[in-house]
PDB file of N, CA and C in Angstrom:
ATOM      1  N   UNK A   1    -119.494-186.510 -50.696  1.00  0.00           N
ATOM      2  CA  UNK A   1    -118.759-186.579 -51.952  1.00  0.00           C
ATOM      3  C   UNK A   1    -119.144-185.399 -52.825  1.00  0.00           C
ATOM      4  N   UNK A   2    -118.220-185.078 -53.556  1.00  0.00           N
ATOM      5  CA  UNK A   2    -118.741-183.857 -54.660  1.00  0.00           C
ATOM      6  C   UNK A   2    -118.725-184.037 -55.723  1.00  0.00           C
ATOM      7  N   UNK A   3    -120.143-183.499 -55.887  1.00  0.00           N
ATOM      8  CA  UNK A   3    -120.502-183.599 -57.224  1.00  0.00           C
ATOM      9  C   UNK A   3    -119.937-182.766 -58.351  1.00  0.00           C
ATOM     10  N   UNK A   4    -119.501-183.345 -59.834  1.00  0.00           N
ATOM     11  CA  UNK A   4    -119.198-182.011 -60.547  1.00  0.00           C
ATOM     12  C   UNK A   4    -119.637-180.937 -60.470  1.00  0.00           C
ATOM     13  N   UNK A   5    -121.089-180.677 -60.626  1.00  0.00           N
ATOM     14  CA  UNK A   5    -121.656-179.263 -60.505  1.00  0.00           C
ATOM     15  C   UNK A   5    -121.536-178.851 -59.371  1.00  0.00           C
ATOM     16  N   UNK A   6    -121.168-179.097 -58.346  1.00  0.00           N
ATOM     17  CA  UNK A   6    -121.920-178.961 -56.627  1.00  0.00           C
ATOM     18  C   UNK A   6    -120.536-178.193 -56.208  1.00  0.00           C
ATOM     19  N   UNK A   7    -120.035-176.858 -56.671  1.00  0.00           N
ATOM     20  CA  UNK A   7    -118.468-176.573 -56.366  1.00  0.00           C
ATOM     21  C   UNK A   7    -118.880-175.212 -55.245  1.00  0.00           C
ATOM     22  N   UNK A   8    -120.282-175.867 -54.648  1.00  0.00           N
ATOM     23  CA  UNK A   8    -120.255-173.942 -53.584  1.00  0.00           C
ATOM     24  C   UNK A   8    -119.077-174.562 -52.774  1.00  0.00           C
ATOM     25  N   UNK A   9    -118.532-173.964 -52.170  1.00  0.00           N
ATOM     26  CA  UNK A   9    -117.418-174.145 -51.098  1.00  0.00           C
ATOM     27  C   UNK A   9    -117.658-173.416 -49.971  1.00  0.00           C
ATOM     28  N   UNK A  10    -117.492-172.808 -48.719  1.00  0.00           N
ATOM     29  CA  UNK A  10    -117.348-171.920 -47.948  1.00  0.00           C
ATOM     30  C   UNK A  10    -116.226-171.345 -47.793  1.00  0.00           C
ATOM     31  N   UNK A  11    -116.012-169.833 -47.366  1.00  0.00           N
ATOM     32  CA  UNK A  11    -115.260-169.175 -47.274  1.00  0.00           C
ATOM     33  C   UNK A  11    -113.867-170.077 -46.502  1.00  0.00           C
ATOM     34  N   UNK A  12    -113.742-170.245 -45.579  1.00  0.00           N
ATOM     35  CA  UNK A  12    -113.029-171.106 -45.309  1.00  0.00           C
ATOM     36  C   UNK A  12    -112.719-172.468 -46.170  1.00  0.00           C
ATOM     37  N   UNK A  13    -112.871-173.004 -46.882  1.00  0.00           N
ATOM     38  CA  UNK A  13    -112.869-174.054 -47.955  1.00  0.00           C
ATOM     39  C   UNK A  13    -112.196-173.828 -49.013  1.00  0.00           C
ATOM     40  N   UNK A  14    -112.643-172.378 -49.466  1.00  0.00           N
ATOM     41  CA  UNK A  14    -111.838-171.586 -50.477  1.00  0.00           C
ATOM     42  C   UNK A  14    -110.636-171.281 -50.214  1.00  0.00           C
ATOM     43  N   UNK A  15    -110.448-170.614 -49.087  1.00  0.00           N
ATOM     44  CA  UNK A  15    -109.674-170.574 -48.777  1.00  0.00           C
ATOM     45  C   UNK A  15    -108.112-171.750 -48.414  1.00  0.00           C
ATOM     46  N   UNK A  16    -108.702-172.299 -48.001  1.00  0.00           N
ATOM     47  CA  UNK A  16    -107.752-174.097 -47.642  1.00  0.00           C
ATOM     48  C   UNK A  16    -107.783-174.248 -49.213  1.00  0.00           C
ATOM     49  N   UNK A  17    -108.496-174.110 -50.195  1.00  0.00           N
ATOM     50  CA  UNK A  17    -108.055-174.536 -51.485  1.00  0.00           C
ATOM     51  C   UNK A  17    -107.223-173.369 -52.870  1.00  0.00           C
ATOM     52  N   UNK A  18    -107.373-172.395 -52.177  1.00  0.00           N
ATOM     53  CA  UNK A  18    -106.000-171.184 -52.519  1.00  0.00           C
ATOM     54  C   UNK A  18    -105.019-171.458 -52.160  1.00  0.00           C
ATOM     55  N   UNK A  19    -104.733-171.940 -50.552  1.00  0.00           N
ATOM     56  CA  UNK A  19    -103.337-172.122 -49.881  1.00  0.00           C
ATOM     57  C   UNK A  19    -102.855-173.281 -51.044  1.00  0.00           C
ATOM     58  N   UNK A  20    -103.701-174.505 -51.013  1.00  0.00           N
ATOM     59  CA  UNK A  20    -102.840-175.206 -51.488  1.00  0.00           C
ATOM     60  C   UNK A  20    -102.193-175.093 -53.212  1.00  0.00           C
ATOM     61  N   UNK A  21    -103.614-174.591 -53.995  1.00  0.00           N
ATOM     62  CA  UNK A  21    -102.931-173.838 -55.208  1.00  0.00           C
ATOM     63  C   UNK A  21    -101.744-173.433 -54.771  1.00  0.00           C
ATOM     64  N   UNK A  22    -101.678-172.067 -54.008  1.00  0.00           N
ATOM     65  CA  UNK A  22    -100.484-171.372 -53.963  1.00  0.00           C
ATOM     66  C   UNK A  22     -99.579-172.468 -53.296  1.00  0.00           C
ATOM     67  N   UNK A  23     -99.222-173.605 -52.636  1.00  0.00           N
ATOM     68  CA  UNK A  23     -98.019-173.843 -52.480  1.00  0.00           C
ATOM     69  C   UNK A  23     -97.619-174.848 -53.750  1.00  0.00           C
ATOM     70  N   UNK A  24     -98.433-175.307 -54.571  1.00  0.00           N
ATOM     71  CA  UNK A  24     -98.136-175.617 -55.584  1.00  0.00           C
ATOM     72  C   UNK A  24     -97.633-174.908 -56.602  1.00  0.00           C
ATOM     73  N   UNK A  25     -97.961-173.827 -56.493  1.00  0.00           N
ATOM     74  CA  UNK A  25     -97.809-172.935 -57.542  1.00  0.00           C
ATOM     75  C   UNK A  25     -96.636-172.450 -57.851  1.00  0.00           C
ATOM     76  N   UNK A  26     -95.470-173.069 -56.915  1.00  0.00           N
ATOM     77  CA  UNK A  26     -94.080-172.902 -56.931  1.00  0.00           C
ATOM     78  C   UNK A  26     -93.239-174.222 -57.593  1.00  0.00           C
ATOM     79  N   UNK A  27     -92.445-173.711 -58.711  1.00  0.00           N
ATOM     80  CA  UNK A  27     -91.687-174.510 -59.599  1.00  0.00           C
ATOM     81  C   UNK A  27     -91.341-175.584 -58.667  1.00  0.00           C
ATOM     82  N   UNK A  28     -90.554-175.140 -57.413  1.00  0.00           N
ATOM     83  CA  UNK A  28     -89.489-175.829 -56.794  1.00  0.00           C
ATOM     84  C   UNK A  28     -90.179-177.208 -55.947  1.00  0.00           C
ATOM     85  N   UNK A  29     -91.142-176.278 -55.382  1.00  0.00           N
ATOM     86  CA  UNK A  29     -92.657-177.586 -54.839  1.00  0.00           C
ATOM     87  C   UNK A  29     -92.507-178.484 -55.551  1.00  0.00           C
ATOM     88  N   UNK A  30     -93.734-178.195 -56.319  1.00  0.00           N
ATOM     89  CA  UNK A  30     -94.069-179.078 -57.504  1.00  0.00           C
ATOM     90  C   UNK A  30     -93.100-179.997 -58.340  1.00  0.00           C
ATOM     91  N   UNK A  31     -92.047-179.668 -58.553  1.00  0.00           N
ATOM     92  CA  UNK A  31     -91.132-180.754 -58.922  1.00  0.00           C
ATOM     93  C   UNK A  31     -91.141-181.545 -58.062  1.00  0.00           C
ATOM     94  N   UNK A  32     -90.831-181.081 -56.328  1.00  0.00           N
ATOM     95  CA  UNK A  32     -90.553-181.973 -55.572  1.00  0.00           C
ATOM     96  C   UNK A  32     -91.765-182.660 -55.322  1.00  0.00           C
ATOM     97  N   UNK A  33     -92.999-182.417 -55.501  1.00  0.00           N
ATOM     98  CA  UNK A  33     -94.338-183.244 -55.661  1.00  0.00           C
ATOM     99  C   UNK A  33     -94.140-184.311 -56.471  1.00  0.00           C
ATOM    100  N   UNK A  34     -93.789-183.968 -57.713  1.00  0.00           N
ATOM    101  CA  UNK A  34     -93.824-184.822 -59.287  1.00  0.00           C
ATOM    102  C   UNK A  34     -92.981-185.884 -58.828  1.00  0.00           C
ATOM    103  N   UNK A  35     -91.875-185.648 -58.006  1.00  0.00           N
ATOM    104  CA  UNK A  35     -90.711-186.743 -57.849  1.00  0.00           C
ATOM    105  C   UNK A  35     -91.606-187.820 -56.622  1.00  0.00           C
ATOM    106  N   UNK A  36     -92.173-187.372 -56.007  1.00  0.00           N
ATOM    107  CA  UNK A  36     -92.990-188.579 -54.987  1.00  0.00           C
ATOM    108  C   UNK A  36     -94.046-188.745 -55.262  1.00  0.00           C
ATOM    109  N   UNK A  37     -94.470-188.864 -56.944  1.00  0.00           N
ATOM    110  CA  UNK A  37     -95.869-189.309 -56.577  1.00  0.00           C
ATOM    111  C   UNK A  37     -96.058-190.484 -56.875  1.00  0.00           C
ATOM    112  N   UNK A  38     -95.000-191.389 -57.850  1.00  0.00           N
ATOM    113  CA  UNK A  38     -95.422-192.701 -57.654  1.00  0.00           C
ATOM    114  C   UNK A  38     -94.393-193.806 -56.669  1.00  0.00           C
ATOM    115  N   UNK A  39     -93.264-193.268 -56.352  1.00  0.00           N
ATOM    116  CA  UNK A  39     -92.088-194.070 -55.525  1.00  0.00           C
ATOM    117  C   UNK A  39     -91.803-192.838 -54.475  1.00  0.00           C
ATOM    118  N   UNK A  40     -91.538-193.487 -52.829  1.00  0.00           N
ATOM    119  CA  UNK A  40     -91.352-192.875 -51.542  1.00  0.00           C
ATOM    120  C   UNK A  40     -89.212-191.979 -52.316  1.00  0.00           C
ATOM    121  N   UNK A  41     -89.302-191.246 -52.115  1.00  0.00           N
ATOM    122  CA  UNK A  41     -88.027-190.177 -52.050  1.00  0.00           C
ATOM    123  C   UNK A  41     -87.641-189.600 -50.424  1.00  0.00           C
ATOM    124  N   UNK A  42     -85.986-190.246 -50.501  1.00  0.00           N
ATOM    125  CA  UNK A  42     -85.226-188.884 -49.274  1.00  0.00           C
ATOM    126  C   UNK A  42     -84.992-187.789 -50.218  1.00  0.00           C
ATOM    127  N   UNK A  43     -84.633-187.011 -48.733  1.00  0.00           N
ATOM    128  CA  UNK A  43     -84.780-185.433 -49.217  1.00  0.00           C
ATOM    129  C   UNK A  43     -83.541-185.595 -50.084  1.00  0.00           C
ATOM    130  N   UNK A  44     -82.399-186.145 -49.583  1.00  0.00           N
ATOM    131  CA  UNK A  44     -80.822-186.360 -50.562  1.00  0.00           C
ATOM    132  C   UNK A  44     -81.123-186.997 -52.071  1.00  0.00           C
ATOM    133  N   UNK A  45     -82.234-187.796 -52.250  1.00  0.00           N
ATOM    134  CA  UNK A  45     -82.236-188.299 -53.287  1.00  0.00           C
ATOM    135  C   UNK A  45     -83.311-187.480 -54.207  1.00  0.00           C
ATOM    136  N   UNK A  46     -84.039-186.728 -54.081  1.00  0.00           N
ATOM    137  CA  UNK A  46     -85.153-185.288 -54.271  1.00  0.00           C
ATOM    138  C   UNK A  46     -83.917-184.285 -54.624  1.00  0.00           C
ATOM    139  N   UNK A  47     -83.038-183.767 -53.818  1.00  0.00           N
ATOM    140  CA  UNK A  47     -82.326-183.112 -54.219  1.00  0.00           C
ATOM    141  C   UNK A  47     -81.234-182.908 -54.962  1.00  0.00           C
ATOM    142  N   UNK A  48     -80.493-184.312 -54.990  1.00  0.00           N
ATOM    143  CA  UNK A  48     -79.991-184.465 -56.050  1.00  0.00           C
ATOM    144  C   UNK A  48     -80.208-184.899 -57.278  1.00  0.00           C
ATOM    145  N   UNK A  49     -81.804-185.396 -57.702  1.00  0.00           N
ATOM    146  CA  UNK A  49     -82.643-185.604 -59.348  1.00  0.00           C
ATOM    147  C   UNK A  49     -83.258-183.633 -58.861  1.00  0.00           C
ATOM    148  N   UNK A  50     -82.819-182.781 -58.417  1.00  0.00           N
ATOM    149  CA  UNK A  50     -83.317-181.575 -58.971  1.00  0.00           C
ATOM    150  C   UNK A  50     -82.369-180.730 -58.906  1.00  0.00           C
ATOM    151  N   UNK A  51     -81.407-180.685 -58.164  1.00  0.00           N
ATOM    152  CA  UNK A  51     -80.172-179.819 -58.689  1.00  0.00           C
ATOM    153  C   UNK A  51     -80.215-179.064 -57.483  1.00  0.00           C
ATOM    154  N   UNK A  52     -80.840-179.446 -56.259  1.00  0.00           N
ATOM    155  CA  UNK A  52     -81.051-178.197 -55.134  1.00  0.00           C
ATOM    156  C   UNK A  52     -80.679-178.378 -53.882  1.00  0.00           C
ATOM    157  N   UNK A  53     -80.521-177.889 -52.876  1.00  0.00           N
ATOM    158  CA  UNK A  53     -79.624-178.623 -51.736  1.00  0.00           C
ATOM    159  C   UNK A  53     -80.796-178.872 -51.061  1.00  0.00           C
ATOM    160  N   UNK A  54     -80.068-179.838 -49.968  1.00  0.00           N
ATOM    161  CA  UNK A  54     -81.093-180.730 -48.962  1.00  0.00           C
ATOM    162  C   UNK A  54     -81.867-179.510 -48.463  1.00  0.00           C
ATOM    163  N   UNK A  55     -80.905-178.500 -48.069  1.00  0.00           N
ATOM    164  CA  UNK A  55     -81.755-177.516 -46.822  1.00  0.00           C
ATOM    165  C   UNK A  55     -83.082-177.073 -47.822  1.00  0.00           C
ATOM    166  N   UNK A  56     -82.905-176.674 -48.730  1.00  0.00           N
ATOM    167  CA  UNK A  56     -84.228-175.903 -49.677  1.00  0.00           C
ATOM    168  C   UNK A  56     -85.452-177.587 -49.568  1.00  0.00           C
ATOM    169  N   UNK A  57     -84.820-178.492 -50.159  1.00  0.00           N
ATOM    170  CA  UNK A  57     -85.943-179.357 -50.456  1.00  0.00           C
ATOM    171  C   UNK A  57     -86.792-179.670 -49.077  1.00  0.00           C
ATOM    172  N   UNK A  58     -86.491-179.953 -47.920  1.00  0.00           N
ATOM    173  CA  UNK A  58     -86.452-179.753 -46.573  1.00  0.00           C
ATOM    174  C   UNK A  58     -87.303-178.741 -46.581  1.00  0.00           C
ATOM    175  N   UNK A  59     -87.031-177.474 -46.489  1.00  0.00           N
ATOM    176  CA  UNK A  59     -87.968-176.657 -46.473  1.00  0.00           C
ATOM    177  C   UNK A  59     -89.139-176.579 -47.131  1.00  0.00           C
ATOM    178  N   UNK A  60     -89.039-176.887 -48.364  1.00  0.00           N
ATOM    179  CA  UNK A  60     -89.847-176.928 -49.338  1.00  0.00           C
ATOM    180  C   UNK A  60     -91.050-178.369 -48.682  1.00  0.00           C
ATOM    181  N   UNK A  61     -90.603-179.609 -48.076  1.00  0.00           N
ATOM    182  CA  UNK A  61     -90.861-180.657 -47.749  1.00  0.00           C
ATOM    183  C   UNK A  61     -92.138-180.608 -46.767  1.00  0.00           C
ATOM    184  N   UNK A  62     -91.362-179.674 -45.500  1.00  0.00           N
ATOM    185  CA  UNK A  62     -92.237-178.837 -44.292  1.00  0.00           C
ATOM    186  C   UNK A  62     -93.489-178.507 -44.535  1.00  0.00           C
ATOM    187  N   UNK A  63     -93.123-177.617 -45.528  1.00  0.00           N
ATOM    188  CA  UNK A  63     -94.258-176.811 -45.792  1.00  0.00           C
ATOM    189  C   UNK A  63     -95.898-177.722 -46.623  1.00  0.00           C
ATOM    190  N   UNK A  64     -94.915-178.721 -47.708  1.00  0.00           N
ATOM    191  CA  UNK A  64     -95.880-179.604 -48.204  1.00  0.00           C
ATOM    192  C   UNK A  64     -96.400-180.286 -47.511  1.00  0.00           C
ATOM    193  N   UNK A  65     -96.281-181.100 -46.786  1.00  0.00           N
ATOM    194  CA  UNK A  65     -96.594-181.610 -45.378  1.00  0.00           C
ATOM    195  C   UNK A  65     -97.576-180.801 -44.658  1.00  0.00           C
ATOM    196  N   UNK A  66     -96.934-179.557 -44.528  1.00  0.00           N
ATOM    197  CA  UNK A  66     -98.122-179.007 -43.336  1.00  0.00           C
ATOM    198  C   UNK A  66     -99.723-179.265 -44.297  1.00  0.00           C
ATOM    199  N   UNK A  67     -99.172-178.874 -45.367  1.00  0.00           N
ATOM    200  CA  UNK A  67    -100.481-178.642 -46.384  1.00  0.00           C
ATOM    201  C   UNK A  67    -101.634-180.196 -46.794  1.00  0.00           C
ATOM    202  N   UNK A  68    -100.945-181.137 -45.874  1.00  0.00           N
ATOM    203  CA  UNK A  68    -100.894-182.480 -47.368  1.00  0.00           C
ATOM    204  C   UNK A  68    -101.029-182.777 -47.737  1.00  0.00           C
ATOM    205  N   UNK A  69     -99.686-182.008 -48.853  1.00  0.00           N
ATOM    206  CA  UNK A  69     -99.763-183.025 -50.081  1.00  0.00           C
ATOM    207  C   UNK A  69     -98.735-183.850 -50.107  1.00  0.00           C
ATOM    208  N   UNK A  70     -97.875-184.106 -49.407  1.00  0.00           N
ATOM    209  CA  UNK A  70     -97.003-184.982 -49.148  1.00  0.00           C
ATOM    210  C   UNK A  70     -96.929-185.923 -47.628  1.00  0.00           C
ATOM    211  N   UNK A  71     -96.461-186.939 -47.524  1.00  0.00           N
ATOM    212  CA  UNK A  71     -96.690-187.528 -46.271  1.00  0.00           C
ATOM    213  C   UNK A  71     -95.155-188.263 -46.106  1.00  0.00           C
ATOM    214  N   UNK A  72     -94.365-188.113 -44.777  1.00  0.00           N
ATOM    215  CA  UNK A  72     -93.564-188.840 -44.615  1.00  0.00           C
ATOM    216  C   UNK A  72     -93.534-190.302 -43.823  1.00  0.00           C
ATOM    217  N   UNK A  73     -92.714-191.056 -44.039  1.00  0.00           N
ATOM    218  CA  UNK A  73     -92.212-192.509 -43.511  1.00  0.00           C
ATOM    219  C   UNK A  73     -90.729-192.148 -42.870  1.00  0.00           C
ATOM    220  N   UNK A  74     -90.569-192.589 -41.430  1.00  0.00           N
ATOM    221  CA  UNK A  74     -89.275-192.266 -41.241  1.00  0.00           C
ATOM    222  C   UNK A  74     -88.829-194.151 -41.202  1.00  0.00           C
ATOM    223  N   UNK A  75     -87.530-194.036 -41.858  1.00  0.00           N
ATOM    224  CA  UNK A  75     -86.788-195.665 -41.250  1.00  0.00           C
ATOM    225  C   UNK A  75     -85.243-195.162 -40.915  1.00  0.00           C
ATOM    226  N   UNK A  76     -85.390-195.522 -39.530  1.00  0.00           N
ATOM    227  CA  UNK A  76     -84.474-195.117 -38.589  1.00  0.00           C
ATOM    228  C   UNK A  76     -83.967-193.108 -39.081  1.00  0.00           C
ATOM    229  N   UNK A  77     -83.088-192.858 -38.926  1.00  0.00           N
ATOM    230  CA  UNK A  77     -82.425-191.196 -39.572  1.00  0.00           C
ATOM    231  C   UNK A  77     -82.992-190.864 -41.169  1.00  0.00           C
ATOM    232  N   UNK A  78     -83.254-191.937 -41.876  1.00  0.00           N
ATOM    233  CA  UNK A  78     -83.742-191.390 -43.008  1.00  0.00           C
ATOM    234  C   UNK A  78     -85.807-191.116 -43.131  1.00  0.00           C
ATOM    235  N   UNK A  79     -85.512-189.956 -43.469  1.00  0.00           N
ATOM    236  CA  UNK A  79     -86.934-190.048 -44.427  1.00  0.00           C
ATOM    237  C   UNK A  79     -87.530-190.361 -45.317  1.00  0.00           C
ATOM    238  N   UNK A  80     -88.143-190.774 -45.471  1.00  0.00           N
ATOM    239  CA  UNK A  80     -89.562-190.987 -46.766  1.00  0.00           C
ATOM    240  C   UNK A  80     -90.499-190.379 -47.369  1.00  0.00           C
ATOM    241  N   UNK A  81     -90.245-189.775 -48.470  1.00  0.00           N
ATOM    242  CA  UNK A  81     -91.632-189.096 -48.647  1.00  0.00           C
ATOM    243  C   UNK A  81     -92.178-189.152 -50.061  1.00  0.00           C
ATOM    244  N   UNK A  82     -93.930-189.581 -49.862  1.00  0.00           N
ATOM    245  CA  UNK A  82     -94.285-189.848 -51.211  1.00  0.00           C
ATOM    246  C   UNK A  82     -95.815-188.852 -51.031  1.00  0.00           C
ATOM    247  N   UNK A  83     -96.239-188.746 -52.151  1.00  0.00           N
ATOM    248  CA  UNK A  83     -97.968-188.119 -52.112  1.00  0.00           C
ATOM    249  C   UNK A  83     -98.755-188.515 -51.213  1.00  0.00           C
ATOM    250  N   UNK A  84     -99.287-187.650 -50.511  1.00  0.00           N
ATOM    251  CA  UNK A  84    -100.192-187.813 -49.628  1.00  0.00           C
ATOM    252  C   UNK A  84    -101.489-189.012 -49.323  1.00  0.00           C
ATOM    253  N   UNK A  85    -102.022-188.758 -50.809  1.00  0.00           N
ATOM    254  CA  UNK A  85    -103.107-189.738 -51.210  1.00  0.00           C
ATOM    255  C   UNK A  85    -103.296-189.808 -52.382  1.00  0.00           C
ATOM    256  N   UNK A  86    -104.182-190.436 -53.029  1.00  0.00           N
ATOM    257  CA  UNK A  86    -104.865-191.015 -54.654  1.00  0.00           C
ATOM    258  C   UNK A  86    -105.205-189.484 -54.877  1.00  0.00           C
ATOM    259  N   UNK A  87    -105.774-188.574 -54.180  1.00  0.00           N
ATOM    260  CA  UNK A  87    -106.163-187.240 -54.188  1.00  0.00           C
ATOM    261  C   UNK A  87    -105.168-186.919 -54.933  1.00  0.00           C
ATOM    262  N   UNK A  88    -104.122-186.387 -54.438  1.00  0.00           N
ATOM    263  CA  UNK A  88    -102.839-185.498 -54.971  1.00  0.00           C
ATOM    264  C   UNK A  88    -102.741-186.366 -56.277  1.00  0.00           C
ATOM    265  N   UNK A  89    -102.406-187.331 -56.543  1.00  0.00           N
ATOM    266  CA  UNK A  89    -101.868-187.923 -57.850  1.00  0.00           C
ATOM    267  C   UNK A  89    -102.773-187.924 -58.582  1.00  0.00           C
ATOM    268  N   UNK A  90    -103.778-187.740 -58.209  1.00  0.00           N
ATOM    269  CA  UNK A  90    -105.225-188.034 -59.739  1.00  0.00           C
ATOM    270  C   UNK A  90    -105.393-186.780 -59.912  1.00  0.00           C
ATOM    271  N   UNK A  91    -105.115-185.264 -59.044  1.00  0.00           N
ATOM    272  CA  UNK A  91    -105.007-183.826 -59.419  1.00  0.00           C
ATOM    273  C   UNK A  91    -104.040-184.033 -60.380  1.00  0.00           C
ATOM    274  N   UNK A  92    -102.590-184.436 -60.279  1.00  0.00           N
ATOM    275  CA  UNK A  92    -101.662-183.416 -60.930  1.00  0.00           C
ATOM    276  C   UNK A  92    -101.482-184.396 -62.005  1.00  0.00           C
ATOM    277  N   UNK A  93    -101.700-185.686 -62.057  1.00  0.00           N
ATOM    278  CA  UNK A  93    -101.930-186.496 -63.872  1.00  0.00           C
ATOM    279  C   UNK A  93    -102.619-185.977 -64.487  1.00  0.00           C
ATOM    280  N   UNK A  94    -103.960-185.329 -64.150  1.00  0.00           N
ATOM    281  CA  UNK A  94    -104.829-184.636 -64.447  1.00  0.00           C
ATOM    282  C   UNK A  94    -104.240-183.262 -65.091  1.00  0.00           C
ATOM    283  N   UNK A  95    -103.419-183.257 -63.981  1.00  0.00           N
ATOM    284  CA  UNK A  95    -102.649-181.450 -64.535  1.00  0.00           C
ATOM    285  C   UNK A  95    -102.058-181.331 -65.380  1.00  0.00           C
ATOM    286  N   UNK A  96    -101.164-182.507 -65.331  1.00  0.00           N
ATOM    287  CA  UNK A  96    -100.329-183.022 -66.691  1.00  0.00           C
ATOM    288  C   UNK A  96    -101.097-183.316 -67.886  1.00  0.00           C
ATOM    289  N   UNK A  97    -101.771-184.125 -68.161  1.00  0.00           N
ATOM    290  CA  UNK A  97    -102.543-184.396 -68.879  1.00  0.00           C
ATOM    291  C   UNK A  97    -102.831-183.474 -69.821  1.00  0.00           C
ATOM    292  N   UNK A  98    -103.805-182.245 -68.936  1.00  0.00           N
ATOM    293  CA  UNK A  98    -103.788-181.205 -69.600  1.00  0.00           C
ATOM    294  C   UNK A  98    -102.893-180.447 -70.353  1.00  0.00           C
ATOM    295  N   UNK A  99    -101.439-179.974 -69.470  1.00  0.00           N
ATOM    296  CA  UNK A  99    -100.791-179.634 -70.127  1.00  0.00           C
ATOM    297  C   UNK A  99    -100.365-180.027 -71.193  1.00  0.00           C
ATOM    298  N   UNK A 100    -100.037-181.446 -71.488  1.00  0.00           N
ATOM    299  CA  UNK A 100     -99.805-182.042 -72.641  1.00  0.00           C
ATOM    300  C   UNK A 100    -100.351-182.400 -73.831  1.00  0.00           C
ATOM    301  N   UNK A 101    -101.658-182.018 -73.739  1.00  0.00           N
ATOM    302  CA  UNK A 101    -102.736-182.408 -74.882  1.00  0.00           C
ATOM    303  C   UNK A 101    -102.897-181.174 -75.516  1.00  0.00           C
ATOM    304  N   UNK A 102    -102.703-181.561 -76.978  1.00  0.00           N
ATOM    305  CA  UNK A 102    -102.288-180.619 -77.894  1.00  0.00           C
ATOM    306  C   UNK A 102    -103.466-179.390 -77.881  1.00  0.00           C
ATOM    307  N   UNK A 103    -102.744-178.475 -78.163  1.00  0.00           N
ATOM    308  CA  UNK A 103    -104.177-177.035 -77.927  1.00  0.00           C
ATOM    309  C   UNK A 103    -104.144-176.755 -79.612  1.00  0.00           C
ATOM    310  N   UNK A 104    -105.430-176.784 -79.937  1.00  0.00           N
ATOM    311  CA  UNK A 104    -106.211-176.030 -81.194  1.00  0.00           C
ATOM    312  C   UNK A 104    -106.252-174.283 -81.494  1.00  0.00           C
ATOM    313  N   UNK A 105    -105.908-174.044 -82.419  1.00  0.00           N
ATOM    314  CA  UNK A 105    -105.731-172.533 -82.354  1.00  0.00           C
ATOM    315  C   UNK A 105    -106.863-171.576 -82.359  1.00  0.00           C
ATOM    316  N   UNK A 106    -108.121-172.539 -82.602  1.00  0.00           N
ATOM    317  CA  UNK A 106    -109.270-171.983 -83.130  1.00  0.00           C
ATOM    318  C   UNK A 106    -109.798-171.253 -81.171  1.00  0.00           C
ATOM    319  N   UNK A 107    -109.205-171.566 -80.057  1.00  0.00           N
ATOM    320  CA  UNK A 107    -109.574-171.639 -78.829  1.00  0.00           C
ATOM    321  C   UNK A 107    -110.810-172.128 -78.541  1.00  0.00           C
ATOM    322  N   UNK A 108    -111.577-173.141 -78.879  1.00  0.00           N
ATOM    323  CA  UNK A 108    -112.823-173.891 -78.684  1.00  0.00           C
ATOM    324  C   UNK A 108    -112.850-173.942 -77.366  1.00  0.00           C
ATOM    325  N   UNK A 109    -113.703-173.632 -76.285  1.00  0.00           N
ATOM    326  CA  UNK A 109    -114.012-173.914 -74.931  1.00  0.00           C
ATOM    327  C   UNK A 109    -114.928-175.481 -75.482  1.00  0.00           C
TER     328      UNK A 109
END
């Protein structure tokens, strides 16, 4: 388990935790993250609450998956897909969180 202070990582570690920054780090992802993290989403129903066609979210889907942060359920031709684990959703409430809590001008660390 890790400790707050305890963040040595290994080169390889760092690495696996850049990739996944960076596939987050895309608008189009990350929405499609935000939309499965508390109810399972098809790609048709992902793509039409974002305005984007199946083939992009799909792609976009692949790739989260390889990484995961997303996990699918197939029932029969349709897919399922919600957050991977408690992991992914306690990061990006977290992320949110942040973003949303009002910032002070004075910049206090």
């Amino acid at each position: 388990m890790l400790k707050k202070n305890d963040v040595r990582l290994t080169a390889d570690e760092t690495a696996a935790l850049a990739d996944l920054l960076r596939v987050l780090g895309d608008a189009s992802r990350l929405s499609i993250v935000l939309g499965c993290l508390d109810d399972e989403q098809s790609v048709g129903a992902l793509a039409a609450g974002l305005g984007l066609t199946q083939s992009l979210v799909s792609h976009h889907l692949r790739l989260l998956r390889a990484t995961g942060i997303v996990k699918a359920r197939r029932q029969g031709k349709q897919v399922f897909y919600t957050a991977a684990d408690v992991h992914v959703r306690s990061v990006l409430h977290d992320l949110i969180a942040h973003v949303l809590e009002p910032k002070g001008l004075g910049g206090t660390a």
